[in-house]
PDB file of N, CA and C in Angstrom:
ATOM      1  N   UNK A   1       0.833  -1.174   0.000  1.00  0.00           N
ATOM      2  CA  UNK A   1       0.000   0.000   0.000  1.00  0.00           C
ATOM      3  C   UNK A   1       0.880   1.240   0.000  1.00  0.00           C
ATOM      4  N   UNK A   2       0.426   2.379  -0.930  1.00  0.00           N
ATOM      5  CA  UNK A   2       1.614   3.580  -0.447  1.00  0.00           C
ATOM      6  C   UNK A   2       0.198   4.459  -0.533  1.00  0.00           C
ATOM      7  N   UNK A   3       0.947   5.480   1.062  1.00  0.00           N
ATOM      8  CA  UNK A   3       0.315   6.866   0.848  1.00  0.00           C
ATOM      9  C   UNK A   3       0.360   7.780  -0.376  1.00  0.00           C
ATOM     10  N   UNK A   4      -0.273   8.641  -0.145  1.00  0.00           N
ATOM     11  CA  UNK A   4      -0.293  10.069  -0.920  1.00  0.00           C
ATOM     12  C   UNK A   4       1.570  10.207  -0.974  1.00  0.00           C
ATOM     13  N   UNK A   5       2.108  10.859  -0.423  1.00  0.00           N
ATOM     14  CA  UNK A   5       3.244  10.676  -0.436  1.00  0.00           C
ATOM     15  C   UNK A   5       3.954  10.160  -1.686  1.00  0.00           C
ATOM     16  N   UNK A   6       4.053   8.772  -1.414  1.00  0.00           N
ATOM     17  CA  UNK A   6       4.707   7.944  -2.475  1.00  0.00           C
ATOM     18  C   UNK A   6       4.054   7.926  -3.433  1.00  0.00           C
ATOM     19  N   UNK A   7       2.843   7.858  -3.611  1.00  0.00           N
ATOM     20  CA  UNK A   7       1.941   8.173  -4.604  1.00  0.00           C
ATOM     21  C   UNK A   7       2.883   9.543  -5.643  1.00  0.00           C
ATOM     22  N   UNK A   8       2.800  10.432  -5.087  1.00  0.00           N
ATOM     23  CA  UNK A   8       3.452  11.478  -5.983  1.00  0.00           C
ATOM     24  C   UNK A   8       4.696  11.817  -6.317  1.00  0.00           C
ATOM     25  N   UNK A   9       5.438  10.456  -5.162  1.00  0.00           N
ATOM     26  CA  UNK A   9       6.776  10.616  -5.857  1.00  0.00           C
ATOM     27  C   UNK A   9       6.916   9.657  -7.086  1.00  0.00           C
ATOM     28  N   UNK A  10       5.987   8.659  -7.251  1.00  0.00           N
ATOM     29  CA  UNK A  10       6.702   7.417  -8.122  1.00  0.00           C
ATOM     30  C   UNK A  10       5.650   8.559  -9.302  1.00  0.00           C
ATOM     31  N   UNK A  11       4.531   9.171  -9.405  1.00  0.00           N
ATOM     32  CA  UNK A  11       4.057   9.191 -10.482  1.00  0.00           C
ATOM     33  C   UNK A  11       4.474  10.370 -11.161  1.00  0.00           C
ATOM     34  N   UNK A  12       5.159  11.378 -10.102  1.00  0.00           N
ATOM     35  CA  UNK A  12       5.333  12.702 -10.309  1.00  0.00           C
ATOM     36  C   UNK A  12       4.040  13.773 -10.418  1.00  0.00           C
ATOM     37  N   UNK A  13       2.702  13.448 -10.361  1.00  0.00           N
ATOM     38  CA  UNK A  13       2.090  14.084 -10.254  1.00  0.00           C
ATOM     39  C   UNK A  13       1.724  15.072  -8.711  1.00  0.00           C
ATOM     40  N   UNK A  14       0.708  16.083  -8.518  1.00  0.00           N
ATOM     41  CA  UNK A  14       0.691  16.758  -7.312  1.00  0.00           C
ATOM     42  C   UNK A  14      -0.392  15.844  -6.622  1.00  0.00           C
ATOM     43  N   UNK A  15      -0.526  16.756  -5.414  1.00  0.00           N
ATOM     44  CA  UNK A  15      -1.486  15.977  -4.841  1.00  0.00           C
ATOM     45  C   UNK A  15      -3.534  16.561  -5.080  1.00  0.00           C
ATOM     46  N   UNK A  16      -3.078  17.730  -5.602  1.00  0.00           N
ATOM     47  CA  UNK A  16      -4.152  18.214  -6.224  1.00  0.00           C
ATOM     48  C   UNK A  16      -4.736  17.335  -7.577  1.00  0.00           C
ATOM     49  N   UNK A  17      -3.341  17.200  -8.493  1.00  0.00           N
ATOM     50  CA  UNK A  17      -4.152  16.243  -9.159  1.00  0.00           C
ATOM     51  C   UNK A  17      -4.333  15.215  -9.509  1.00  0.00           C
ATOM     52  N   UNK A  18      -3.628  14.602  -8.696  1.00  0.00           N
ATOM     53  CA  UNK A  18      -4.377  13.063  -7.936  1.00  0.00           C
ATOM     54  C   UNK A  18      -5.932  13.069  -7.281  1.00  0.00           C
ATOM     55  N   UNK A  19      -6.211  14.032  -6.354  1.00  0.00           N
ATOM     56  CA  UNK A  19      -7.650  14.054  -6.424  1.00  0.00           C
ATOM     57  C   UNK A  19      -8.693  14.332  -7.630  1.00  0.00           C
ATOM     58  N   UNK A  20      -7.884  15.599  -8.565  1.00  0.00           N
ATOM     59  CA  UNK A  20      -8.926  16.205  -9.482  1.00  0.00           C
ATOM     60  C   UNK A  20      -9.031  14.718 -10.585  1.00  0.00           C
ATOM     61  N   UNK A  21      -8.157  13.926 -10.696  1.00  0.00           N
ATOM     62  CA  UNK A  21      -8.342  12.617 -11.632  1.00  0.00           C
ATOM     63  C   UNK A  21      -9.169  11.502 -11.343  1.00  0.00           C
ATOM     64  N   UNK A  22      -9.572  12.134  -9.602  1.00  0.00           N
ATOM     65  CA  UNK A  22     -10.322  10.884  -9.567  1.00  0.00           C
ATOM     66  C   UNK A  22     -11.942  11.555  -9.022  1.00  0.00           C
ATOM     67  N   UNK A  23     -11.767  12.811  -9.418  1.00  0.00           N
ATOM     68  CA  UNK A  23     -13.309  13.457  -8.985  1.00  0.00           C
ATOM     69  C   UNK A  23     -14.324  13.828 -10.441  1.00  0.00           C
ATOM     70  N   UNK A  24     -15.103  12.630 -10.834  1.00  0.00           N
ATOM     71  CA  UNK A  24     -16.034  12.925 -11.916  1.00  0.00           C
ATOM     72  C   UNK A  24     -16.098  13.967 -12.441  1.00  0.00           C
ATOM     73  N   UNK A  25     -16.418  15.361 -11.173  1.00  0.00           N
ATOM     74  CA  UNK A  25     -16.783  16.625 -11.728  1.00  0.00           C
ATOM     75  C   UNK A  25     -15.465  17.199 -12.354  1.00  0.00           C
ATOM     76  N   UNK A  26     -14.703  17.247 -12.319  1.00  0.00           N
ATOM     77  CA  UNK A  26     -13.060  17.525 -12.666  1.00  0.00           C
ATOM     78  C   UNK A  26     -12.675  17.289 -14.323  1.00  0.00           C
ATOM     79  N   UNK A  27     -12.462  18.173 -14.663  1.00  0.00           N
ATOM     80  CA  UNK A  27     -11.510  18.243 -16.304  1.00  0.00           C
ATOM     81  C   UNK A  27     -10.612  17.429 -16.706  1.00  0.00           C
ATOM     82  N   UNK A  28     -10.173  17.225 -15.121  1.00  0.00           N
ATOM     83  CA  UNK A  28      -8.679  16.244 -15.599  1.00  0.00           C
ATOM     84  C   UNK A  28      -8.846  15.067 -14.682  1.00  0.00           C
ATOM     85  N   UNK A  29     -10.430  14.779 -14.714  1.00  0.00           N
ATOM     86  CA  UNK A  29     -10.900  13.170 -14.356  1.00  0.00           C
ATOM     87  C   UNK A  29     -10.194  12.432 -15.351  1.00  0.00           C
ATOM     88  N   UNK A  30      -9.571  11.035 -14.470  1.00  0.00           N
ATOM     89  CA  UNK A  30      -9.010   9.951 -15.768  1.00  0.00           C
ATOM     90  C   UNK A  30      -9.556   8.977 -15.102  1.00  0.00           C
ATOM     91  N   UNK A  31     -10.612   8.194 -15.401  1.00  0.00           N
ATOM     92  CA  UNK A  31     -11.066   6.628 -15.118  1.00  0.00           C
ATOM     93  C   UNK A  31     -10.179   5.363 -15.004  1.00  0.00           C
ATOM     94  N   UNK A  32      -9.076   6.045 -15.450  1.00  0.00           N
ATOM     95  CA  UNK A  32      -8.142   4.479 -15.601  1.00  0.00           C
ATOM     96  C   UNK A  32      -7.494   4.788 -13.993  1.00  0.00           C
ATOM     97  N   UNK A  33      -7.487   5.757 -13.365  1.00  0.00           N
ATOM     98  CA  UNK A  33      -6.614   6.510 -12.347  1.00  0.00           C
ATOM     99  C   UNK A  33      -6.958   5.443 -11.673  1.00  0.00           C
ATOM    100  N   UNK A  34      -6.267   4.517 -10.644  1.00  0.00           N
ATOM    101  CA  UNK A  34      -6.211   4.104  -9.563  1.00  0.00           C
ATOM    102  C   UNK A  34      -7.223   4.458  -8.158  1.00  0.00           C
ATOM    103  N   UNK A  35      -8.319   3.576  -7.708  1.00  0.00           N
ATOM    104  CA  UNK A  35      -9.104   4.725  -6.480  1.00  0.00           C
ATOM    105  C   UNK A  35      -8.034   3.914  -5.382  1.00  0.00           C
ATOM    106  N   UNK A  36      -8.298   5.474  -4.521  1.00  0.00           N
ATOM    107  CA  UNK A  36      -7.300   4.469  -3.585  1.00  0.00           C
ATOM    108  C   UNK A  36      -8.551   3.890  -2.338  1.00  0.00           C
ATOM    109  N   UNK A  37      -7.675   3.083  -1.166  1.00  0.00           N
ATOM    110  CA  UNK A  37      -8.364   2.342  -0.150  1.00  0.00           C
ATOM    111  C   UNK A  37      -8.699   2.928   0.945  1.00  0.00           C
ATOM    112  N   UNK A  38      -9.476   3.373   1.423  1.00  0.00           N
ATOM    113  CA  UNK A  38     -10.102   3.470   2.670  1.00  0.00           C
ATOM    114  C   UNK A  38      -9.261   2.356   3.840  1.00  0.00           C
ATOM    115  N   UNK A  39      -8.068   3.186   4.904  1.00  0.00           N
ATOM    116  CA  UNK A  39      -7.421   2.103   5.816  1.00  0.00           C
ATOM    117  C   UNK A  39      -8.630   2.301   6.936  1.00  0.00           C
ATOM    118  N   UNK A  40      -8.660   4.038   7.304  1.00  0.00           N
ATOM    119  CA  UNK A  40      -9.001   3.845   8.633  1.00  0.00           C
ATOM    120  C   UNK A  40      -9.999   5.660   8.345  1.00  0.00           C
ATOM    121  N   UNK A  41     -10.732   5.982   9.660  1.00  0.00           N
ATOM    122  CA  UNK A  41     -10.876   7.566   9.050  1.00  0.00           C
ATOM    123  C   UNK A  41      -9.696   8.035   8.985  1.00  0.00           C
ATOM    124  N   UNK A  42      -9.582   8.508   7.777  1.00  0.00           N
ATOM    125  CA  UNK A  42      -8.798   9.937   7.542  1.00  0.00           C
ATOM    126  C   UNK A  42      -7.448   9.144   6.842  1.00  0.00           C
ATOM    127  N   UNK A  43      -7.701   8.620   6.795  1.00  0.00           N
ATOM    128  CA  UNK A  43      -6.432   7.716   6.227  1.00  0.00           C
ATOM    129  C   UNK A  43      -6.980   6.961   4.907  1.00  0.00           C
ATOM    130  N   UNK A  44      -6.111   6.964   3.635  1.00  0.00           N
ATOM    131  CA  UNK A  44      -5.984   6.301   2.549  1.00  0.00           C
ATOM    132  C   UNK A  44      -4.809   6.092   2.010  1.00  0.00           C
ATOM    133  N   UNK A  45      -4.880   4.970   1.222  1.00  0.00           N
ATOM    134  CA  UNK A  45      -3.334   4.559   0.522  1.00  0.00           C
ATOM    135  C   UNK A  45      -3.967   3.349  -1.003  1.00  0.00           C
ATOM    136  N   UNK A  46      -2.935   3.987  -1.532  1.00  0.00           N
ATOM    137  CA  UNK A  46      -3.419   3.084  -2.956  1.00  0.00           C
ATOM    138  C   UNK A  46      -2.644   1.821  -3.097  1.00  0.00           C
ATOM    139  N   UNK A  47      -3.166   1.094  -3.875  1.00  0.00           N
ATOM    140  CA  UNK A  47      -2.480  -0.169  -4.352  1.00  0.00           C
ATOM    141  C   UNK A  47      -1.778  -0.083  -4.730  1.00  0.00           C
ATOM    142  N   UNK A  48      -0.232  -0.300  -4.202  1.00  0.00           N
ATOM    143  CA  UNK A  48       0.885  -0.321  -5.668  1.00  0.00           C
ATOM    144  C   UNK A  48       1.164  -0.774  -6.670  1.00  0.00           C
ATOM    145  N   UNK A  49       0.513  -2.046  -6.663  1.00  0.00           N
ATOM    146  CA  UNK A  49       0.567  -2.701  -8.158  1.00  0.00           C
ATOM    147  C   UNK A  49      -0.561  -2.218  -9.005  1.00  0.00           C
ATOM    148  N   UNK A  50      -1.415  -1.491  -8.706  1.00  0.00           N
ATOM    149  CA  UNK A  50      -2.538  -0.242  -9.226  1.00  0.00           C
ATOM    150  C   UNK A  50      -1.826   0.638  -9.842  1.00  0.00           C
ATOM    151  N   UNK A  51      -1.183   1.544  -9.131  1.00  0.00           N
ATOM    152  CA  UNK A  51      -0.059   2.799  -9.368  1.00  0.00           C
ATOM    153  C   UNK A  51       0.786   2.191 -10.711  1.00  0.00           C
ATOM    154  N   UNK A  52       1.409   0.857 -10.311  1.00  0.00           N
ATOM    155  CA  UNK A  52       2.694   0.487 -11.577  1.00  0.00           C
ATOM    156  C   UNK A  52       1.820   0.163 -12.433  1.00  0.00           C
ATOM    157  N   UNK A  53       0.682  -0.489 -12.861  1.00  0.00           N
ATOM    158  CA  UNK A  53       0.331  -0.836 -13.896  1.00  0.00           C
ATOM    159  C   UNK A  53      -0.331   0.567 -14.739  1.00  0.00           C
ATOM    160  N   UNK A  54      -1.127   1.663 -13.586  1.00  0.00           N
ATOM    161  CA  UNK A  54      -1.421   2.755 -14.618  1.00  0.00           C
ATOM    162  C   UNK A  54       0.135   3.278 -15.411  1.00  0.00           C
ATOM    163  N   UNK A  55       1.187   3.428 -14.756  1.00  0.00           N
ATOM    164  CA  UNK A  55       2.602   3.869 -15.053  1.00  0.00           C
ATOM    165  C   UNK A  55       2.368   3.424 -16.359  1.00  0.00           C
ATOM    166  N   UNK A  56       2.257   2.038 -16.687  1.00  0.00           N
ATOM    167  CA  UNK A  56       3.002   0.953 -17.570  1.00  0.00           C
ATOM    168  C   UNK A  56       2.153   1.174 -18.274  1.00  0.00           C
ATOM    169  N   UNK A  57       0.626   1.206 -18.408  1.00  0.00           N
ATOM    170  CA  UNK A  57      -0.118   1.832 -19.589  1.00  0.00           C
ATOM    171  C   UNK A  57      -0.127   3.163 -20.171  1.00  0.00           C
ATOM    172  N   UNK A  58       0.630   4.292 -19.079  1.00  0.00           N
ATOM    173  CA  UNK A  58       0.857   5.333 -19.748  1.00  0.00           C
ATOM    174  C   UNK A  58       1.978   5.317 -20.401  1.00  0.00           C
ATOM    175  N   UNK A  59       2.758   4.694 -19.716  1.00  0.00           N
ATOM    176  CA  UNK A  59       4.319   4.877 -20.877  1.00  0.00           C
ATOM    177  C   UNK A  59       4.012   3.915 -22.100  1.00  0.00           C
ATOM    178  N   UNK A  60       3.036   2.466 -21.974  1.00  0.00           N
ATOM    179  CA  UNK A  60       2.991   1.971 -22.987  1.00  0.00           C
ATOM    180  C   UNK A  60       1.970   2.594 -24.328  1.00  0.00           C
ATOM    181  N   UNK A  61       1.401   3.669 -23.928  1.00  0.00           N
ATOM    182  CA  UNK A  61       0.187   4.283 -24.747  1.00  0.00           C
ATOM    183  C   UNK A  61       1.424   5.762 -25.821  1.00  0.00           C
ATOM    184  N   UNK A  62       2.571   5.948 -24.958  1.00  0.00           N
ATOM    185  CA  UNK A  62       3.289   6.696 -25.731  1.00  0.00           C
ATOM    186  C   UNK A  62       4.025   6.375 -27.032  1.00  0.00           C
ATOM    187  N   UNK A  63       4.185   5.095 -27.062  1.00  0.00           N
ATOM    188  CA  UNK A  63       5.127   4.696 -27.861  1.00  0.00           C
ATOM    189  C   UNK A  63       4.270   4.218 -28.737  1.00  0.00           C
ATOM    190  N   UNK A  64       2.879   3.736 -28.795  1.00  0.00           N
ATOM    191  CA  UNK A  64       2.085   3.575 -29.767  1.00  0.00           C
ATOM    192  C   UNK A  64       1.793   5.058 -30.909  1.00  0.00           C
TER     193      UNK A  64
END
């Protein structure tokens, strides 16, 4: 599981838009985005093998 945190270091994105990708109402909603897990209140962390595989479809969608 990685926090927010690691979340934005492996993807390089902020933490703003890590939320705005995963909020419907949002411009820069992406459906493929990873939701993350509910640990505890107030606490979330995403799947890492979630995180690497969106990686691996974005770098693999470039080279197409």
């Amino acid at each position: 599981m990685l926090p927010l945190k690691q979340v934005i270091h492996y993807t390089g994105l902020s933490s703003t838009t890590i939320y705005d990708m995963l909020d419907k109402k949002s411009n820069r909603y992406d459906a493929t985005f990873p939701v993350q897990v509910k640990l505890s209140k107030g606490r979330v962390a995403w799947v890492e093998s979630e995180i690497a595989e969106w990686l691996e479809c974005r770098m693999a969608a470039r080279i197409h």
